[in-house]
PDB file of N, CA and C in Angstrom:
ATOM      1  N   UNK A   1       0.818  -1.192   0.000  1.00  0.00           N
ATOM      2  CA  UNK A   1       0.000   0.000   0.000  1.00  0.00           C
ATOM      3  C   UNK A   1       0.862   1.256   0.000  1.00  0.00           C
ATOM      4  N   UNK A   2       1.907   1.271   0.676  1.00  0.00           N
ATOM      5  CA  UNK A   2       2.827   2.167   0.542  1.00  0.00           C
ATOM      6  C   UNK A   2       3.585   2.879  -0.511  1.00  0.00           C
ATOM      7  N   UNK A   3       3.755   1.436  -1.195  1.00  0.00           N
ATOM      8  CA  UNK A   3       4.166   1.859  -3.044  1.00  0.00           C
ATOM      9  C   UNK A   3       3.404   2.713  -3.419  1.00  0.00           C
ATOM     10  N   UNK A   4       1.612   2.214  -3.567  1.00  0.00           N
ATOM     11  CA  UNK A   4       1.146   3.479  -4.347  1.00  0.00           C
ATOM     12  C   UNK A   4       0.898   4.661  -4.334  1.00  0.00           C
ATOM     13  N   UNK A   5       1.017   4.870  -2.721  1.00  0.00           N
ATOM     14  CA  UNK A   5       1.233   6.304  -2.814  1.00  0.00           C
ATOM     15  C   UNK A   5       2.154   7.033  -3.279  1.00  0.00           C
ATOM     16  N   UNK A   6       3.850   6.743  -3.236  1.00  0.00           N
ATOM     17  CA  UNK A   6       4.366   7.661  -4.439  1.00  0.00           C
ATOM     18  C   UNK A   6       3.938   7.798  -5.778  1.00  0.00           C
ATOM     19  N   UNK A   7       3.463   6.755  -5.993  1.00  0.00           N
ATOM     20  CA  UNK A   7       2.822   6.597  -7.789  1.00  0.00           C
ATOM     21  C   UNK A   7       1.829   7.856  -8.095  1.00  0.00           C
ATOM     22  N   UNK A   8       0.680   7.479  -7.147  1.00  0.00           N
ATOM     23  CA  UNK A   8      -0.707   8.416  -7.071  1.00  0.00           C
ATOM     24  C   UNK A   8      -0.378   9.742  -6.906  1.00  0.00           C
ATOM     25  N   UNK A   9       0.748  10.253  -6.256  1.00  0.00           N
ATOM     26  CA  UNK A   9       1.263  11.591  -6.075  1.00  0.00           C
ATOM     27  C   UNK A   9       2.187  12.335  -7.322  1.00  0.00           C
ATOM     28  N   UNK A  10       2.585  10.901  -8.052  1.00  0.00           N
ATOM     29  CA  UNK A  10       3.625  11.433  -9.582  1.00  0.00           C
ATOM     30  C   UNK A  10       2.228  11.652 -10.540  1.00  0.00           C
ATOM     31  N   UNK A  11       1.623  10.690 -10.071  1.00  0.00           N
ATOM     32  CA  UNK A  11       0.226  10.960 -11.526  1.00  0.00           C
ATOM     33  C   UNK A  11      -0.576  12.074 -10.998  1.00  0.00           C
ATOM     34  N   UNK A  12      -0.722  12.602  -9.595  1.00  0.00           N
ATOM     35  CA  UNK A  12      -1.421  13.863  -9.305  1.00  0.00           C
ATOM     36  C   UNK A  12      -0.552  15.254 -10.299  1.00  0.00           C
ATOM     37  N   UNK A  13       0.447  14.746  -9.680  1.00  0.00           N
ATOM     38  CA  UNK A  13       1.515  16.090 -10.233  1.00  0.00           C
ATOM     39  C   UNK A  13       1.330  16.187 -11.785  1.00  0.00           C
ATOM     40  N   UNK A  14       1.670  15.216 -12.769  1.00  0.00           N
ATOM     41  CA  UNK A  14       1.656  14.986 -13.813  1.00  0.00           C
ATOM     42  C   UNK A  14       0.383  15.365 -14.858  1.00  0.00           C
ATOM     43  N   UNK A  15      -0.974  15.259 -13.608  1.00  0.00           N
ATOM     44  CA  UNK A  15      -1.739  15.998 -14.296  1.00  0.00           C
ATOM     45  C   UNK A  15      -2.135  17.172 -14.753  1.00  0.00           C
ATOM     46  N   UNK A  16      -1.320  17.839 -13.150  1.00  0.00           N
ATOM     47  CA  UNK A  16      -1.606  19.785 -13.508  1.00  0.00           C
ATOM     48  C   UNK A  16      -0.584  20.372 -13.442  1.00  0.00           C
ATOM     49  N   UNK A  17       0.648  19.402 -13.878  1.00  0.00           N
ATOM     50  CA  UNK A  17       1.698  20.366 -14.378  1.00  0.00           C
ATOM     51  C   UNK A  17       1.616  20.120 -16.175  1.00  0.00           C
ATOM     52  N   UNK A  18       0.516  18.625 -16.697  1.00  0.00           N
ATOM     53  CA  UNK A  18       1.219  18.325 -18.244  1.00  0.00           C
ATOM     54  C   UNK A  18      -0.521  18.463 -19.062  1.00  0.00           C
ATOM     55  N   UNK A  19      -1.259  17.321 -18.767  1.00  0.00           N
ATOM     56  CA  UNK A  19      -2.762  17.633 -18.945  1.00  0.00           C
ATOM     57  C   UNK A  19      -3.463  18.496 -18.817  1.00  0.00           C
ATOM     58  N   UNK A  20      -3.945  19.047 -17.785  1.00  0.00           N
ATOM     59  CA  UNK A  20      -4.709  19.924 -17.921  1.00  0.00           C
ATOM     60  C   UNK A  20      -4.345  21.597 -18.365  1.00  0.00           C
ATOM     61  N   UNK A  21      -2.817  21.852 -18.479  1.00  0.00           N
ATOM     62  CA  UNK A  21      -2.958  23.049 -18.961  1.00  0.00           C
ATOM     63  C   UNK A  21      -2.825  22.788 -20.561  1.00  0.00           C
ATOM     64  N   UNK A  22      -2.389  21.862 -21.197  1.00  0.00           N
ATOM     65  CA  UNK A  22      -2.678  21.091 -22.298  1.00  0.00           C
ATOM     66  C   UNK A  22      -3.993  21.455 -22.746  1.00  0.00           C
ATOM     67  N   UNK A  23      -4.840  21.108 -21.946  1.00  0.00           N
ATOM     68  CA  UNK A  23      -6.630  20.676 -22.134  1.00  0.00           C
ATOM     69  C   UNK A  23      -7.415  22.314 -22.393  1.00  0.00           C
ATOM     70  N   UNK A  24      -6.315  23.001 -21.179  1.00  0.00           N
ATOM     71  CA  UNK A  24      -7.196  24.620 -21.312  1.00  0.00           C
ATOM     72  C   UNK A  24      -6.416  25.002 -22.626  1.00  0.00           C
ATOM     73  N   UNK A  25      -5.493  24.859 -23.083  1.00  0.00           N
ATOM     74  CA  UNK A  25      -5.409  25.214 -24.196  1.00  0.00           C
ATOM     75  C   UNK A  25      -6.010  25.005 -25.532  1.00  0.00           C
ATOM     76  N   UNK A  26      -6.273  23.507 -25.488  1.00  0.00           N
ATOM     77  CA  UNK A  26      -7.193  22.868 -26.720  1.00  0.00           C
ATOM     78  C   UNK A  26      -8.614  23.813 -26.625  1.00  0.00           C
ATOM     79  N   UNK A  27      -9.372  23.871 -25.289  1.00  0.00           N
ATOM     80  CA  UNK A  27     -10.098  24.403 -25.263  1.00  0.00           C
ATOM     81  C   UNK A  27      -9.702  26.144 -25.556  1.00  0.00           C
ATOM     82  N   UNK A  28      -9.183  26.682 -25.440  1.00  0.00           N
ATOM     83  CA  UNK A  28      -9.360  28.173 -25.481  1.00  0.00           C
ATOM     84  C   UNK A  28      -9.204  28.300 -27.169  1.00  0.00           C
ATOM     85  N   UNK A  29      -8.237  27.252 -27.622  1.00  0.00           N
ATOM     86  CA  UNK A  29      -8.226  27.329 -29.598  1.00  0.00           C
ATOM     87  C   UNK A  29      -9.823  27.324 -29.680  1.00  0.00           C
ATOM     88  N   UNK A  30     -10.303  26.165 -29.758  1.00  0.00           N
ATOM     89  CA  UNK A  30     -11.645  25.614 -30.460  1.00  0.00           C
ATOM     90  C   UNK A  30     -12.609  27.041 -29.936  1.00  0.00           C
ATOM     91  N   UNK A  31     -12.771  27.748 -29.279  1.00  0.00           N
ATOM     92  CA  UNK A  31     -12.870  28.770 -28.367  1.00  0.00           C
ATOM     93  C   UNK A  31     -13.060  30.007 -29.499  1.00  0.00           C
ATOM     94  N   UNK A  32     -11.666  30.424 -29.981  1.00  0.00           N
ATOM     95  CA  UNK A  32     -10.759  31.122 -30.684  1.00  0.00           C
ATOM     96  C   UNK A  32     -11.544  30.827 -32.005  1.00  0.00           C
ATOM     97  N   UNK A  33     -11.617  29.642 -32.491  1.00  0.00           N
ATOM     98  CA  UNK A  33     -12.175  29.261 -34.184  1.00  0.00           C
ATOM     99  C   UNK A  33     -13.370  29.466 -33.812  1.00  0.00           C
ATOM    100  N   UNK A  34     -14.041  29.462 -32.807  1.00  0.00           N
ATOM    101  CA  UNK A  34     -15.441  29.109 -32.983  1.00  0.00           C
ATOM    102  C   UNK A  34     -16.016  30.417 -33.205  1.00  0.00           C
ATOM    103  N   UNK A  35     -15.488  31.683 -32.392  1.00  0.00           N
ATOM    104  CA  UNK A  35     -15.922  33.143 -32.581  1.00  0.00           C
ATOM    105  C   UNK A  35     -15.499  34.043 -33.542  1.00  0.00           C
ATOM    106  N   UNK A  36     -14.858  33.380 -34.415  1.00  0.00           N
ATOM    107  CA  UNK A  36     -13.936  34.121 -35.908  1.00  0.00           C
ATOM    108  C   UNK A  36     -15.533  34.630 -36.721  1.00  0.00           C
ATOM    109  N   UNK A  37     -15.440  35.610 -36.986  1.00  0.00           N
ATOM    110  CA  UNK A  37     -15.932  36.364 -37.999  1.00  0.00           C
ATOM    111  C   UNK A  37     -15.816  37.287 -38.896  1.00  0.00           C
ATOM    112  N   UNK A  38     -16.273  37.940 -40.353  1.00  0.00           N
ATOM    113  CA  UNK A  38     -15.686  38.760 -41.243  1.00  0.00           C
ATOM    114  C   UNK A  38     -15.415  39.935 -40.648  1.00  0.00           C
ATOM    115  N   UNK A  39     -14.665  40.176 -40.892  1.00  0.00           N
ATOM    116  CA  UNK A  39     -13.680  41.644 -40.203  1.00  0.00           C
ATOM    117  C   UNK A  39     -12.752  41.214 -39.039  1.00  0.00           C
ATOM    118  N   UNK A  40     -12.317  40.490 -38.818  1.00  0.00           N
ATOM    119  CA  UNK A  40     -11.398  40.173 -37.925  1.00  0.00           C
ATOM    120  C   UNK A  40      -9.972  40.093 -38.235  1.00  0.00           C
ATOM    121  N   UNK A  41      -9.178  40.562 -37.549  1.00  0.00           N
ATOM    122  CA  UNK A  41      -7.848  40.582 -37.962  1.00  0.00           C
ATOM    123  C   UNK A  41      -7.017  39.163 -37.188  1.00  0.00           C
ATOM    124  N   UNK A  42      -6.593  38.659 -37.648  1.00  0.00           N
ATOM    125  CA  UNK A  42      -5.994  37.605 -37.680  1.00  0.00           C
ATOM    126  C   UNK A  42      -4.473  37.009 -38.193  1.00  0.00           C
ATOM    127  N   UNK A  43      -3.628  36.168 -36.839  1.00  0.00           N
ATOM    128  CA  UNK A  43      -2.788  35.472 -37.127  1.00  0.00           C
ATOM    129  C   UNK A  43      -2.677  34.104 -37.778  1.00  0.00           C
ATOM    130  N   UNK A  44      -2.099  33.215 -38.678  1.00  0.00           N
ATOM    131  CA  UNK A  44      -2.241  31.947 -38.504  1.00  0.00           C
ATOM    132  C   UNK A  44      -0.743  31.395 -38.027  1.00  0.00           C
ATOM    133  N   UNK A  45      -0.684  30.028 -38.231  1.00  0.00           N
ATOM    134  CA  UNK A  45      -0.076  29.267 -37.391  1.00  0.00           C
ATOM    135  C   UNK A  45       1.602  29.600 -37.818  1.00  0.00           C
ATOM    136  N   UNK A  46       1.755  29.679 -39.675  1.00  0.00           N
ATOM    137  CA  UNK A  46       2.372  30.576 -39.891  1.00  0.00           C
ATOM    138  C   UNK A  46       3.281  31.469 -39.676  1.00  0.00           C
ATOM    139  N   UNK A  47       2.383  32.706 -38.830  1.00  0.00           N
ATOM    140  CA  UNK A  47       2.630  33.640 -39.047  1.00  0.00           C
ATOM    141  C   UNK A  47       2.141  34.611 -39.942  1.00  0.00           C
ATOM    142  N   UNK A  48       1.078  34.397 -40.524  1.00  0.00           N
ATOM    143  CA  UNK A  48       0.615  35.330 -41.894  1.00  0.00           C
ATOM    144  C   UNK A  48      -0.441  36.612 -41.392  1.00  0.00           C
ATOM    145  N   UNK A  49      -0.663  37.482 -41.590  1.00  0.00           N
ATOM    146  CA  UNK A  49      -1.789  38.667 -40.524  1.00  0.00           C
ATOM    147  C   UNK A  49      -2.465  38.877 -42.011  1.00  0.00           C
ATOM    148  N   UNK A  50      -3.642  38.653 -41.782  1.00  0.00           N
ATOM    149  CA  UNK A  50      -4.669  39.122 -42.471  1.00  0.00           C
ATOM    150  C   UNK A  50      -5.962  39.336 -41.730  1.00  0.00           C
ATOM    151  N   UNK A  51      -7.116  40.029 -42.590  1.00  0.00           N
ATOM    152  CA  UNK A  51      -8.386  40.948 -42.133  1.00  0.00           C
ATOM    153  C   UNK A  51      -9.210  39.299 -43.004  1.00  0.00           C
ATOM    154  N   UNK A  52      -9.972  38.877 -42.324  1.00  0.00           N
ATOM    155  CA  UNK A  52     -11.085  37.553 -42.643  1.00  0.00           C
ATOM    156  C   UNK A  52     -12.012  38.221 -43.726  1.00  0.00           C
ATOM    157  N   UNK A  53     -12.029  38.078 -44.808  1.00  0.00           N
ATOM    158  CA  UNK A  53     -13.472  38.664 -45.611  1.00  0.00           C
ATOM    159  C   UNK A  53     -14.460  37.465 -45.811  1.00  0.00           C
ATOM    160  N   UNK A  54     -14.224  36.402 -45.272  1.00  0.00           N
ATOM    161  CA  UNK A  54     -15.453  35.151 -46.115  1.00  0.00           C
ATOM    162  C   UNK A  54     -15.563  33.880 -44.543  1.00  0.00           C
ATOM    163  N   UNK A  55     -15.785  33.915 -44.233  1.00  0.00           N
ATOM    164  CA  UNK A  55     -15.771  32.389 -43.519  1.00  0.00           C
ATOM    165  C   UNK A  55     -16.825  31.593 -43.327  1.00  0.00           C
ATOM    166  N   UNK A  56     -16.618  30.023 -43.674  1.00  0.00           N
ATOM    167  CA  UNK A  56     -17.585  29.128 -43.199  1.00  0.00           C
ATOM    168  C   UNK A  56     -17.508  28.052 -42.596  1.00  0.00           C
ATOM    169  N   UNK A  57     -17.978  27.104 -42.252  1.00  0.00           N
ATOM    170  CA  UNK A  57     -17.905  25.597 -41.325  1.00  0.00           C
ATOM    171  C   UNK A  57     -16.000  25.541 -41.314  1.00  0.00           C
ATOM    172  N   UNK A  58     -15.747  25.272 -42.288  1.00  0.00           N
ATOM    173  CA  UNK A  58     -14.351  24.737 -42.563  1.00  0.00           C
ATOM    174  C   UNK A  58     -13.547  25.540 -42.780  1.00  0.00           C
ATOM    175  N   UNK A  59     -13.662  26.669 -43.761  1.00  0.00           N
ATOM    176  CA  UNK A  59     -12.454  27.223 -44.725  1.00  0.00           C
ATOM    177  C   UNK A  59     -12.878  29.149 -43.662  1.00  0.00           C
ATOM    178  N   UNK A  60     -11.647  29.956 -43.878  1.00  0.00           N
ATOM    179  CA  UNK A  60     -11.560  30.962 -43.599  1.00  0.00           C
ATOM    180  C   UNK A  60     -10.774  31.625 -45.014  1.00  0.00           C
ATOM    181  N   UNK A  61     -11.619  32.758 -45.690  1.00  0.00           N
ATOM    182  CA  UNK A  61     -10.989  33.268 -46.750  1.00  0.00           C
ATOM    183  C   UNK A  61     -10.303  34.559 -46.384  1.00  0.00           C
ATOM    184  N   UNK A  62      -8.878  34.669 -46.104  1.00  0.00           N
ATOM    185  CA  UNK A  62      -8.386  36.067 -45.423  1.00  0.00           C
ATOM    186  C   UNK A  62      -7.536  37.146 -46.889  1.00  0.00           C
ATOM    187  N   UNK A  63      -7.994  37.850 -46.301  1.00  0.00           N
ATOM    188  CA  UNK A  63      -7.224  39.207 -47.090  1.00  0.00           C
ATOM    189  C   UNK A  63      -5.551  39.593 -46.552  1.00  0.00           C
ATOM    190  N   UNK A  64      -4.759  39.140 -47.130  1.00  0.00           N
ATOM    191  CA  UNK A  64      -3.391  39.793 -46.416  1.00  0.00           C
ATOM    192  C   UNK A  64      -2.703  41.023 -46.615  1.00  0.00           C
ATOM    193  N   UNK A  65      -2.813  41.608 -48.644  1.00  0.00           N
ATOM    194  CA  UNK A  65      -2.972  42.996 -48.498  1.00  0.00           C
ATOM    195  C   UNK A  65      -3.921  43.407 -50.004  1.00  0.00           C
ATOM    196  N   UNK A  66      -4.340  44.267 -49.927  1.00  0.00           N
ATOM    197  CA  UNK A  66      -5.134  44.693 -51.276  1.00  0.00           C
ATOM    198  C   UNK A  66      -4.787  43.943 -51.817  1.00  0.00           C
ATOM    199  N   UNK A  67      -6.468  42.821 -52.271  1.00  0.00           N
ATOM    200  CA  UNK A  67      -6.141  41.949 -53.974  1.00  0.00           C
ATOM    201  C   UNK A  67      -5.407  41.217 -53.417  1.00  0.00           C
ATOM    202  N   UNK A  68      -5.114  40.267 -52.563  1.00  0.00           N
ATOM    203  CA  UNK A  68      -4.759  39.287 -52.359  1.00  0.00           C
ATOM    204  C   UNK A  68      -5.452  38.778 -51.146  1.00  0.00           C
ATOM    205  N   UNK A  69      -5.826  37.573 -52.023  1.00  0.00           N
ATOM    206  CA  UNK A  69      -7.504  36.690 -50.937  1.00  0.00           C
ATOM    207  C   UNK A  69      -6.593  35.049 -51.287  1.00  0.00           C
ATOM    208  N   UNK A  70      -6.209  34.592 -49.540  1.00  0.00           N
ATOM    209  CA  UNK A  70      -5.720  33.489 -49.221  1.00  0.00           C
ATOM    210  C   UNK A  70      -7.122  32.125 -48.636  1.00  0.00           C
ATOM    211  N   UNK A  71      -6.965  30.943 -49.024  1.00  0.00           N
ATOM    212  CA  UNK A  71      -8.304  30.724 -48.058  1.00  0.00           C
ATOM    213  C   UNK A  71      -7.463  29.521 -46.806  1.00  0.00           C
ATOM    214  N   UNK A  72      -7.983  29.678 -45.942  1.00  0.00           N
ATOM    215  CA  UNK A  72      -7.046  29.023 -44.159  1.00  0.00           C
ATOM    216  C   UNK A  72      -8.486  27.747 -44.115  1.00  0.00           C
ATOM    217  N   UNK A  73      -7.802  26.997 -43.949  1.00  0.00           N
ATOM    218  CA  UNK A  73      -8.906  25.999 -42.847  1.00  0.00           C
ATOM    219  C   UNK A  73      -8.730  26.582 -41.404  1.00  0.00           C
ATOM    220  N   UNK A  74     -10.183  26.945 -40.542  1.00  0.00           N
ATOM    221  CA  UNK A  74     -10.360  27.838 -39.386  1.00  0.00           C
ATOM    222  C   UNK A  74      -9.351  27.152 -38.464  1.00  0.00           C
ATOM    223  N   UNK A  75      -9.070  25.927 -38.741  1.00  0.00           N
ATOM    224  CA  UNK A  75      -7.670  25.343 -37.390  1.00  0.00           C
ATOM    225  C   UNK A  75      -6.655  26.184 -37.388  1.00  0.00           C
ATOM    226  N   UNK A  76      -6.293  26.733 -38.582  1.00  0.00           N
ATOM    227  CA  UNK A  76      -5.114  27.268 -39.263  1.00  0.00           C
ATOM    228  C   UNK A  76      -4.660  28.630 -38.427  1.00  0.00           C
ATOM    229  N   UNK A  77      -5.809  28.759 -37.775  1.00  0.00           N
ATOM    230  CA  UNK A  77      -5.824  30.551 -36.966  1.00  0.00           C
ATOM    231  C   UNK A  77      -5.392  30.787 -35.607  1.00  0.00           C
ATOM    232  N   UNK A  78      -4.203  30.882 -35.485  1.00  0.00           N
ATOM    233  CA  UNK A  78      -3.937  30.888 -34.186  1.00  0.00           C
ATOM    234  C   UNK A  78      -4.254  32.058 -33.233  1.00  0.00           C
ATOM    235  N   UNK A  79      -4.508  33.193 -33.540  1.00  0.00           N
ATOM    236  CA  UNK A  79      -4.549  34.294 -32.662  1.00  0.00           C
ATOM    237  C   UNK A  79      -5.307  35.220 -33.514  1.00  0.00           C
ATOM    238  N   UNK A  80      -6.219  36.100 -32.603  1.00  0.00           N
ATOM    239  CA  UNK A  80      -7.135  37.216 -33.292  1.00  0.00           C
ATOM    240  C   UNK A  80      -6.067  38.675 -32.797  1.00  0.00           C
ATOM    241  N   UNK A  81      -5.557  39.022 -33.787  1.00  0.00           N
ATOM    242  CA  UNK A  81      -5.455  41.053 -33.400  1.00  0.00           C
ATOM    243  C   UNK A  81      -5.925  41.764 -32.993  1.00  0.00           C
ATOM    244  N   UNK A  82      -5.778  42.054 -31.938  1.00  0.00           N
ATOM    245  CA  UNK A  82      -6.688  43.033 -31.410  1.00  0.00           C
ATOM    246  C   UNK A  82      -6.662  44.437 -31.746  1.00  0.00           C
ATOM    247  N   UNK A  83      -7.187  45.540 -32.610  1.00  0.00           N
ATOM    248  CA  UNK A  83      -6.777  46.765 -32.465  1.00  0.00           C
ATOM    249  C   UNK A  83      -6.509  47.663 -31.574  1.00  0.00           C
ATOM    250  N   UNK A  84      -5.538  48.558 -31.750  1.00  0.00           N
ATOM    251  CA  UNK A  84      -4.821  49.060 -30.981  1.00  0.00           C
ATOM    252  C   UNK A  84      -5.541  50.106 -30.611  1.00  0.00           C
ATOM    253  N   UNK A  85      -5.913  51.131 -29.630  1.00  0.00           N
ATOM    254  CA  UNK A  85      -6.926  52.069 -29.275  1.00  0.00           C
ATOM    255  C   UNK A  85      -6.034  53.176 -30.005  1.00  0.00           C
ATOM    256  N   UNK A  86      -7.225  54.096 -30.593  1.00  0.00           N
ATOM    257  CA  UNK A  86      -6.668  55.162 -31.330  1.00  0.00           C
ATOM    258  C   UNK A  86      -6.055  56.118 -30.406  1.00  0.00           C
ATOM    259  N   UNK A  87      -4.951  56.657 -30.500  1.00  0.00           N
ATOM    260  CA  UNK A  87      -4.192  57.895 -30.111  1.00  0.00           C
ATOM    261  C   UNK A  87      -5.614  58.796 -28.982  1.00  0.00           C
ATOM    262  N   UNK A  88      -5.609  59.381 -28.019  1.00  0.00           N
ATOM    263  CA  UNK A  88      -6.245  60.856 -27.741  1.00  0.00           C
ATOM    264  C   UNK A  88      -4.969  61.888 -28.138  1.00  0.00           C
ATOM    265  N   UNK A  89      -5.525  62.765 -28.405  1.00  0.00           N
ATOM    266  CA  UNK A  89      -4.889  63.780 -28.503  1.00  0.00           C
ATOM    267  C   UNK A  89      -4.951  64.852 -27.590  1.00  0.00           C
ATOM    268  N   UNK A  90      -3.536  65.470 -27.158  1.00  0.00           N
ATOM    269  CA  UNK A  90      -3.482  65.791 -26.080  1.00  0.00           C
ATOM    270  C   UNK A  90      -3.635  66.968 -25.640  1.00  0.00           C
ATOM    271  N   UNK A  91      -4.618  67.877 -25.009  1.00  0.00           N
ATOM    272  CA  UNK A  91      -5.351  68.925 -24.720  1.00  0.00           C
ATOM    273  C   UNK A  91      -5.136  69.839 -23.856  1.00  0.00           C
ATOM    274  N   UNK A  92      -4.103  69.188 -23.385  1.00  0.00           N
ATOM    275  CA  UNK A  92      -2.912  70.431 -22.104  1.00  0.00           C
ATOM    276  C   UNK A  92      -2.157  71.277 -23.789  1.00  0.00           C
ATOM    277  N   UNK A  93      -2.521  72.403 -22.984  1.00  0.00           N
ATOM    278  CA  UNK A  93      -1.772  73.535 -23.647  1.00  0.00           C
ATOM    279  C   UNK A  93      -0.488  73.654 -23.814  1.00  0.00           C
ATOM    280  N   UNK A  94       0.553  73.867 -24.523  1.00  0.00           N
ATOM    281  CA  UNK A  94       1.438  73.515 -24.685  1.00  0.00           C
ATOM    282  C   UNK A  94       2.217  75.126 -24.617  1.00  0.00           C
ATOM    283  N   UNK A  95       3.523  74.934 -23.378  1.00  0.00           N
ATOM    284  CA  UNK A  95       3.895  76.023 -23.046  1.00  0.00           C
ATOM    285  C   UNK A  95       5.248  76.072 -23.331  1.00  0.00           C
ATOM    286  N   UNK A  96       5.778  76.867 -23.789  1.00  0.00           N
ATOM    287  CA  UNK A  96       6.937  76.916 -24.475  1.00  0.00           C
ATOM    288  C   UNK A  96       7.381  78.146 -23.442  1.00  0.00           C
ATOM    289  N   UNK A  97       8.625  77.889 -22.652  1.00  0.00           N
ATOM    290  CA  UNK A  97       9.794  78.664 -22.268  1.00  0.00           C
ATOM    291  C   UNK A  97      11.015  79.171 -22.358  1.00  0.00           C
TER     292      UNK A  97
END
């Protein structure tokens, strides 16, 4: 009985240091493909950044720059772009000494 407790304690460890952050990852992709829609800016696995103009069940048709339309199977997408918040512009008076 003694044996299995080191065992049961390597397979505790083994699960939430190797499986399960494994698992949240599978899940956060399928996650990731499942909310893709036209206008989205997008990475693939790649490396390629394009804006999505077409997507359906399977295929993602991305734009990478004017006039050039690539089509991705949605696995293919690793990361959405987020845009960057536009500039404010800055409204303190500007004093010159």
């Amino acid at each position: 009985m003694e044996q299995l407790l080191p065992l049961a304690f390597l397979l505790v460890v083994m699960y939430f240091l190797l499986i399960r952050p494994q698992q949240q990852r599978v899940k956060a992709q399928r996650s990731l493909v499942s909310s893709l829609t036209v206008g989205d800016e997008i990475v693939t696995v790649g490396g390629l950044i394009g804006r999505i103009v077409a997507i359906d069940d399977e295929t993602a048709t991305v734009e990478t720059t004017p006039g050039t339309v690539l089509r991705f199977r949605r696995t293919a997408v690793s990361g959405r772009i987020m845009p960057e918040p536009a500039a404010e512009p800055d409204s303190s008076p500007i004093s010159e000494d």
